[in-house]
Protein backbone atom coordinates (compact mmCIF):
# COMPACT_ATOMS: atom_id res chain seq x y z
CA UNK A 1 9.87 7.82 -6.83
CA UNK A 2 12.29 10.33 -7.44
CA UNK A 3 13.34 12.99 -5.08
CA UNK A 4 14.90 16.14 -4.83
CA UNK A 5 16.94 17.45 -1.00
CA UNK A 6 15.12 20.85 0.39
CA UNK A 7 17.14 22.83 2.93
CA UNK A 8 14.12 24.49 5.13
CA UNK A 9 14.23 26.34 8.23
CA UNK A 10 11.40 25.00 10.24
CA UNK A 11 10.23 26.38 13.61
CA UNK A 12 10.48 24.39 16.90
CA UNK A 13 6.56 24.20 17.69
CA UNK A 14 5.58 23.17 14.06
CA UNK A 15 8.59 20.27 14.16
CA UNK A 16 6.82 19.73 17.52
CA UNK A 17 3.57 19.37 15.75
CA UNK A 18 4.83 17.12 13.28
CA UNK A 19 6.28 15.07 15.40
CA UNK A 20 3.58 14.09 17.12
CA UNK A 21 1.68 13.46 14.10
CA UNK A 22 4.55 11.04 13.40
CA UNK A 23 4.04 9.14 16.59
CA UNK A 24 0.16 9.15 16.24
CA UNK A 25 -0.21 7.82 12.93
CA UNK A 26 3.01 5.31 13.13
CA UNK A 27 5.44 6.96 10.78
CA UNK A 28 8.90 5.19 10.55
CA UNK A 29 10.82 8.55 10.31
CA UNK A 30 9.54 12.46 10.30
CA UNK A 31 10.53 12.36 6.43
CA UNK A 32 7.56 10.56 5.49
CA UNK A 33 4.93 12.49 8.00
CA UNK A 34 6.42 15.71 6.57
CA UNK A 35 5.79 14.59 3.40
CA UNK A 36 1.91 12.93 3.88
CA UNK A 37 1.14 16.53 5.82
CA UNK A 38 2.27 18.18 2.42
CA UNK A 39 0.60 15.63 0.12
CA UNK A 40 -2.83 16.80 2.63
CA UNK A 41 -2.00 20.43 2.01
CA UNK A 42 -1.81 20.24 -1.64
CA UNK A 43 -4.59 18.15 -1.96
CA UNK A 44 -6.58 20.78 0.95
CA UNK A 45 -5.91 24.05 -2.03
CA UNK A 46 -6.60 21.79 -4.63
CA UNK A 47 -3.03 21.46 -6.20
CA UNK A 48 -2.97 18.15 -8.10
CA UNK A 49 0.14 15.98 -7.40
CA UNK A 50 1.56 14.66 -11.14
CA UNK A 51 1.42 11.32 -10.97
CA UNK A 52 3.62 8.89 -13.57
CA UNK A 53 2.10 7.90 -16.18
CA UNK A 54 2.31 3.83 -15.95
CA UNK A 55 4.76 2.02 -18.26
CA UNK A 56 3.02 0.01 -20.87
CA UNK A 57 5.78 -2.48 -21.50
CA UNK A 58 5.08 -6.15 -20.83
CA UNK A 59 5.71 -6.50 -17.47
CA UNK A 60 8.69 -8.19 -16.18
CA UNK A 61 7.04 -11.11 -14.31
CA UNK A 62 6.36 -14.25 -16.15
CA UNK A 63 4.04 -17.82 -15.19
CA UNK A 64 7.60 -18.66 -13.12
CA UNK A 65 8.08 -15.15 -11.06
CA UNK A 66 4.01 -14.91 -11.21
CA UNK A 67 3.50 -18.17 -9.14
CA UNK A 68 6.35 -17.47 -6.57
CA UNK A 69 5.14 -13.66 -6.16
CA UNK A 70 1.93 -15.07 -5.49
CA UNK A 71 2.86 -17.90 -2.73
CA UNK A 72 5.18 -15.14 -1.06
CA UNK A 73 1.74 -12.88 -1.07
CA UNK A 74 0.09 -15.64 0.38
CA UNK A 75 2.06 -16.37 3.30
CA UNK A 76 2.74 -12.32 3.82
CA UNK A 77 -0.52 -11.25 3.75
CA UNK A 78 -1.80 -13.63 6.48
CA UNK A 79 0.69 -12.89 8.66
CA UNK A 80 0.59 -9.34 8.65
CA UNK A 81 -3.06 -10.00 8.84
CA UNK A 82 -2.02 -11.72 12.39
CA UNK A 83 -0.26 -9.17 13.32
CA UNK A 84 -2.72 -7.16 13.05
CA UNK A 85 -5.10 -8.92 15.03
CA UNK A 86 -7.42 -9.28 12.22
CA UNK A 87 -9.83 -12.67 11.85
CA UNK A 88 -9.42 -14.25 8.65
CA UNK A 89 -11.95 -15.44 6.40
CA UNK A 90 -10.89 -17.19 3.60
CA UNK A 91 -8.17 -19.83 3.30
CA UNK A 92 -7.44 -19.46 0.01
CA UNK A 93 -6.91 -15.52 -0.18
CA UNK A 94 -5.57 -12.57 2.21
CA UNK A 95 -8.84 -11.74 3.12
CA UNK A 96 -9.92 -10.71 6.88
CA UNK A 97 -12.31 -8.89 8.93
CA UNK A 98 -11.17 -6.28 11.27
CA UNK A 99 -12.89 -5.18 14.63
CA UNK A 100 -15.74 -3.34 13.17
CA UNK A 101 -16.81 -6.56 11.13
CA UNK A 102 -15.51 -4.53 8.09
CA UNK A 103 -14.16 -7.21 5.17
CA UNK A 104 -10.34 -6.38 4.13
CA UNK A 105 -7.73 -7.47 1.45
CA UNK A 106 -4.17 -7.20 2.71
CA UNK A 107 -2.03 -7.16 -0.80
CA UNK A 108 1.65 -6.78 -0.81
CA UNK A 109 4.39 -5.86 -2.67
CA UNK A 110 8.13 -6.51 -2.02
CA UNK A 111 10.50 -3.62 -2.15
CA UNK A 112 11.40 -4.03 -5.88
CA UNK A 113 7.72 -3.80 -6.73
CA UNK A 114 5.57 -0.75 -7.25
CA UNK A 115 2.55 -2.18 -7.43
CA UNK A 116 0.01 -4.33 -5.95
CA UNK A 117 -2.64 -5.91 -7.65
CA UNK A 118 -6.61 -7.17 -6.56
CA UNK A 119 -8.91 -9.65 -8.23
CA UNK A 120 -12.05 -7.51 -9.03
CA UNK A 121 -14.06 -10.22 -7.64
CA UNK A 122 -12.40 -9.82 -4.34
CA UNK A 123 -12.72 -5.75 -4.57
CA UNK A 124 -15.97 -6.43 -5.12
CA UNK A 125 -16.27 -8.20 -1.79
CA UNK A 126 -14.33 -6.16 0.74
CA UNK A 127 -14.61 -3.14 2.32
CA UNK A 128 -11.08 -1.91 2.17
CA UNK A 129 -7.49 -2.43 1.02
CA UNK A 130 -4.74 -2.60 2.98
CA UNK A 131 -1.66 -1.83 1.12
CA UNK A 132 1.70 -3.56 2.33
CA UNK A 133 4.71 -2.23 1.02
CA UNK A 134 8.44 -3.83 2.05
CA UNK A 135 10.73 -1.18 2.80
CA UNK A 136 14.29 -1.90 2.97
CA UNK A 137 14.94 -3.07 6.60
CA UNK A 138 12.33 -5.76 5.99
CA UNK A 139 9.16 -3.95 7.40
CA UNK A 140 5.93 -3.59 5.39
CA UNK A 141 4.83 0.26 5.32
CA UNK A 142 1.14 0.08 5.87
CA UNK A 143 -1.58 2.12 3.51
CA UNK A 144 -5.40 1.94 3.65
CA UNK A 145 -7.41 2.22 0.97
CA UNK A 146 -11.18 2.89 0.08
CA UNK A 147 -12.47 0.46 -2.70
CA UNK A 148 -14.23 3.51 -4.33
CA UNK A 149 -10.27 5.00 -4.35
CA UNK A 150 -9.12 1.79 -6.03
CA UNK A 151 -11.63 1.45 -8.35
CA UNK A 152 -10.58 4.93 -9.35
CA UNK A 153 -7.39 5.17 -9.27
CA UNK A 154 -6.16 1.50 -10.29
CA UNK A 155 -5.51 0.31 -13.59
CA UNK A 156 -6.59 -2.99 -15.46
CA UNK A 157 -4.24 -5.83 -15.26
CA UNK A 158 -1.90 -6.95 -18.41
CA UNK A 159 -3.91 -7.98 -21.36
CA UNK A 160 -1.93 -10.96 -22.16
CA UNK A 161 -1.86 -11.62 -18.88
CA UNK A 162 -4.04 -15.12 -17.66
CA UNK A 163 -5.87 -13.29 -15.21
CA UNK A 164 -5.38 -9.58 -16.64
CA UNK A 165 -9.46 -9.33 -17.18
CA UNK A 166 -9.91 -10.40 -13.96
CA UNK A 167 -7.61 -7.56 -12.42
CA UNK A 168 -6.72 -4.45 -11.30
CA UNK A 169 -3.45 -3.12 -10.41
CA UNK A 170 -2.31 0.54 -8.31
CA UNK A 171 1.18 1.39 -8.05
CA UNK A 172 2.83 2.43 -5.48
CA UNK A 173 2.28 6.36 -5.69
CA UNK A 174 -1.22 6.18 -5.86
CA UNK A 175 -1.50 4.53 -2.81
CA UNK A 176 0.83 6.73 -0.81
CA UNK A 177 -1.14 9.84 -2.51
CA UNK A 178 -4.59 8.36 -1.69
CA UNK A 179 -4.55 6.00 1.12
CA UNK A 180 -4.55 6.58 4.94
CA UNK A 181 -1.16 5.46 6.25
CA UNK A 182 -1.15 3.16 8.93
CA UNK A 183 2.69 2.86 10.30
CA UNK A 184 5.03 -0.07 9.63
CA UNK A 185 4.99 -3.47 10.40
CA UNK A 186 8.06 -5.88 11.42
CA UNK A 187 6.96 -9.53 10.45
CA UNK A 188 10.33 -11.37 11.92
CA UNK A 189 11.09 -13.89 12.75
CA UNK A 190 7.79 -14.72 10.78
CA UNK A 191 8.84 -14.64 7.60
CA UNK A 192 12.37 -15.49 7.99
């Protein structure tokens, strides 16, 4: 995502009020609350966001890259899954139940990716996604996300691809712009 420096005077009780948002809702840094809280406010006087229009090159993973991304996503998701306190349900997949009893997908993407993918039969399943996003230190930034959102918003997989039919795909953006943030996670010595 690309970003352009603003200088901006703000007053001491709305940096107060921000701040606090930032420790309620688990931001890493103000940065990113300041940001959600304008993402809300655009979206509040209905002033669409543009989003990037996806690249339709061949992606850069092949069977090779595709395998390892996928045992690394296996291992991850569980784990922040455990961190979590979640129960999971399925052996095979990164697929939990929360508190409530509500069914959840943890994908996850490492910091070179900006996107994370779902099997429709699994979307078709849960309740929610959470979105796990590696930021440089080695923490996952945490998203949730409605499957109505997903199904909206997401994108069919590769058509080459082996299981392109089979999935969907929402980048990175999307999920910022239209899931609920949840704070960071720190995985080590986990997945060291």
């Amino acid at each position: 995502m690309a970003t352009a420096p603003v200088g901006v005077r703000i007053p001491d009780e709305v940096m107060a009020a921000v701040e606090m948002y930032r420790r309620r809702d688990l931001f890493p840094d103000r940065s990113e609350a300041i940001l959600k809280l304008i993402r809300i406010g655009l979206d509040r006087v209905k002033v669409a966001i543009p989003v990037k229009v996806a690249n339709t090159e061949p992606a850069g993973q092949n069977a090779e890259t595709g395998r390892e991304a996928a045992k690394w996503g296996s291992t991850t998701g569980p784990n922040i899954g455990a961190k979590l306190g979640f129960t999971r349900i399925s052996s095979t997949g990164s697929e939990f139940r929360d508190a409530k009893g509500q069914r959840l997908s943890i994908r996850c993407a490492r910091r070179t990716n900006n996107q994370i993918g779902l099997l429709n039969d699994m979307r078709d399943r849960v309740d929610y996604v959470i979105g796990a996003f590696e930021a440089a230190d080695g923490a996952f930034n945490l998203y949730k996300i409605g499957v109505e959102s997903w199904t909206k918003y997401s994108r069919p997989g590769s058509p080459g691809s082996k299981v392109g039919a089979k999935l969907t795909l929402l980048t990175r953006g999307r999920v910022e712009q239209y899931g609920e943030p949840m704070g960071q996670v720190h995985l080590h010595p986990l997945t060291s």
